[in-house]
Protein backbone atom coordinates (compact mmCIF):
# COMPACT_ATOMS: atom_id res chain seq x y z
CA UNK A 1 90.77 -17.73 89.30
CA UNK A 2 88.54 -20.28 87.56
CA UNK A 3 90.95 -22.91 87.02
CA UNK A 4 91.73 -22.30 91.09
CA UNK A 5 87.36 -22.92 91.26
CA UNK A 6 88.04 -26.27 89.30
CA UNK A 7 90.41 -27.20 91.15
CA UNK A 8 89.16 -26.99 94.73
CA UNK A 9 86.35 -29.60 94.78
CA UNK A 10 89.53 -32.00 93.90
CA UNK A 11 91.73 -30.86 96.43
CA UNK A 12 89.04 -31.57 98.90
CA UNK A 13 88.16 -34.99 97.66
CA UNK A 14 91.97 -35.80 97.98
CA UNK A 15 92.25 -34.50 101.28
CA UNK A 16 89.13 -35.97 102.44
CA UNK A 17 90.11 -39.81 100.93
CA UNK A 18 93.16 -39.63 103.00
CA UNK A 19 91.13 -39.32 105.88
CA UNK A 20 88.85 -42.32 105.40
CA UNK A 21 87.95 -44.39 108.06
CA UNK A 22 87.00 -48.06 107.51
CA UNK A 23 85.48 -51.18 109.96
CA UNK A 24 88.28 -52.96 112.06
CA UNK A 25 89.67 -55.47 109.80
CA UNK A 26 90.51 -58.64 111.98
CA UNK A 27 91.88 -62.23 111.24
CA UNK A 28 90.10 -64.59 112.15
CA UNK A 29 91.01 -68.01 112.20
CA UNK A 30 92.72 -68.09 109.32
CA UNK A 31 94.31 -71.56 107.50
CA UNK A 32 98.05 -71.38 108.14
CA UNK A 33 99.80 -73.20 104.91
CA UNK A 34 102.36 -74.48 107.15
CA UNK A 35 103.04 -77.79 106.01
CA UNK A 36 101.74 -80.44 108.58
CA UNK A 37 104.48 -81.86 110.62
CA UNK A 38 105.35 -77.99 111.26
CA UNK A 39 106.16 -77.34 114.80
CA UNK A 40 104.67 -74.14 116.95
CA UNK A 41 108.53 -72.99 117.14
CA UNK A 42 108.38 -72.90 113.62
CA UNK A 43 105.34 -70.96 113.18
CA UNK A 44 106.23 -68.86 116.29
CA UNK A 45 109.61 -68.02 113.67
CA UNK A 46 107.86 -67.81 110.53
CA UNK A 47 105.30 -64.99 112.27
CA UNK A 48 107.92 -62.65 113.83
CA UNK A 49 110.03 -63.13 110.28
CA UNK A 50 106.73 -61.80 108.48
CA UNK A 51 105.83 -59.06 111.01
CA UNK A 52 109.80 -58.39 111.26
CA UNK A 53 110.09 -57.67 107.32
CA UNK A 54 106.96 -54.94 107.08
CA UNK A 55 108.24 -53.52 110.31
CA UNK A 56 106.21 -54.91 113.07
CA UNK A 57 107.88 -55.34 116.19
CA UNK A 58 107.03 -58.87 117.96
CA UNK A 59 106.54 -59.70 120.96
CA UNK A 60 106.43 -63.37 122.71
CA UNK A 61 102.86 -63.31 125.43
CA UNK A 62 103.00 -67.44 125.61
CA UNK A 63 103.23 -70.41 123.55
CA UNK A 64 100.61 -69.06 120.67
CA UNK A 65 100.18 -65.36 121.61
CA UNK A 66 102.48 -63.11 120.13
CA UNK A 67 101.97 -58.85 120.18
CA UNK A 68 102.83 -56.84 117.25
CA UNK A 69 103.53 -53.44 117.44
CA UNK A 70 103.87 -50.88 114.54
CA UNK A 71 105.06 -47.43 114.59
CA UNK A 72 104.83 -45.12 111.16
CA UNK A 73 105.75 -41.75 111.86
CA UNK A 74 103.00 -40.48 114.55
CA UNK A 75 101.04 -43.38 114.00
CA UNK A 76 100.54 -46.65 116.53
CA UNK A 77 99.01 -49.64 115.54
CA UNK A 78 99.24 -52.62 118.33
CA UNK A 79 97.60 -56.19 117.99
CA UNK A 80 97.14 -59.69 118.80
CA UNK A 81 97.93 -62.71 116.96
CA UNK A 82 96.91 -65.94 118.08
CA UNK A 83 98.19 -69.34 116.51
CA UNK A 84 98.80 -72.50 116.37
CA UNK A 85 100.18 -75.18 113.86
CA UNK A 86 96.91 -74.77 111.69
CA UNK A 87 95.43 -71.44 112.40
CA UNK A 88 96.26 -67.90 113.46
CA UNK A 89 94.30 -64.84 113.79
CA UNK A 90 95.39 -60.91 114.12
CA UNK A 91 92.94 -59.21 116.48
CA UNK A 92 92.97 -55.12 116.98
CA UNK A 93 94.76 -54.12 120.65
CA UNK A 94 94.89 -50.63 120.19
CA UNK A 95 96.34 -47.75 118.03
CA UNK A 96 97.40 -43.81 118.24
CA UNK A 97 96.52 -41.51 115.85
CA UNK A 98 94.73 -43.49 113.72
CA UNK A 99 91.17 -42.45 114.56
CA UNK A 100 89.45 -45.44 116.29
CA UNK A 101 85.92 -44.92 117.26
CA UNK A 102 85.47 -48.74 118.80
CA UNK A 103 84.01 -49.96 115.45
CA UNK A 104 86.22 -47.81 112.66
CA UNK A 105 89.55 -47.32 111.93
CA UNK A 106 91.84 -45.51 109.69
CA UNK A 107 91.51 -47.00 106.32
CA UNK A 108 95.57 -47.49 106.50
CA UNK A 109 95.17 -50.00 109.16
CA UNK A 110 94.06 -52.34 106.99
CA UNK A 111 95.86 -52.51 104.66
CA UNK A 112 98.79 -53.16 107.21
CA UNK A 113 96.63 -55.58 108.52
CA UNK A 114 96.27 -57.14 105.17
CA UNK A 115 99.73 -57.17 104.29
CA UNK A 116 101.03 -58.84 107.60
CA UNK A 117 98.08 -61.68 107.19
CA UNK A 118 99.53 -62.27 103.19
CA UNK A 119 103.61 -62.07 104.90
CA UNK A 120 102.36 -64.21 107.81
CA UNK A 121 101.11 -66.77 104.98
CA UNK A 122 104.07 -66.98 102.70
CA UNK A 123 106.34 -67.14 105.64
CA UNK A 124 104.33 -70.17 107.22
CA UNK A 125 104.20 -72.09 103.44
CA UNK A 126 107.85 -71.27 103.34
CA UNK A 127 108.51 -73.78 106.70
């Protein structure tokens, strides 16, 4: 029973860090390091490659504007990204299931966020 009492007050820490919400993490106008005769078809590529490789599906809006849309297990995360041959940014659409409030966010969603901004970057170097 008293090693049950010690272990409680960890369980619940554990539980309650997987519930963590955190601000909306957006790109913003971020420095592509495309190299500089790139072309927008290029970058357009290099994007959906990135978002195509962590499992974002990509959709084409208009020249510049593609919507990516990620699905882990019950979860829904959908966004912007905005571009062109020297910047891009990845702007929050909307989500399922991942406890958005209008300011915060699962904690998760960042880090996807994160990891498509680093995959969009490699991607558009690679060019």
């Amino acid at each position: 029973m008293k090693n049950m009492l010690r272990v409680l007050p960890l369980t619940i820490l554990l539980v309650l860090a997987g519930c963590r919400t955190a601000p909306v993490y957006n790109v913003v106008s971020d420095s592509l390091s495309a190299p500089s005769n790139a072309s927008l078809s290029q970058v357009t590529k290099a994007i959906k490659l990135a978002g195509a490789n962590l499992g974002w599906a990509m959709t084409s809006k208009k020249p510049g504007h593609l919507v990516g849309k990620l699905a882990i297990r019950k979860h829904r995360a959908e966004v912007d990204i905005r571009y062109n041959t020297k910047t891009f940014s990845i702007t929050y659409r909307s989500s399922q299931n991942l406890k958005y409030d209008g300011t915060n966010i699962h904690s998760n969603y960042n880090g996807w966020i994160q990891r498509l901004r680093n995959a969009i970057l490699a991607q558009a170097s690679a060019i």
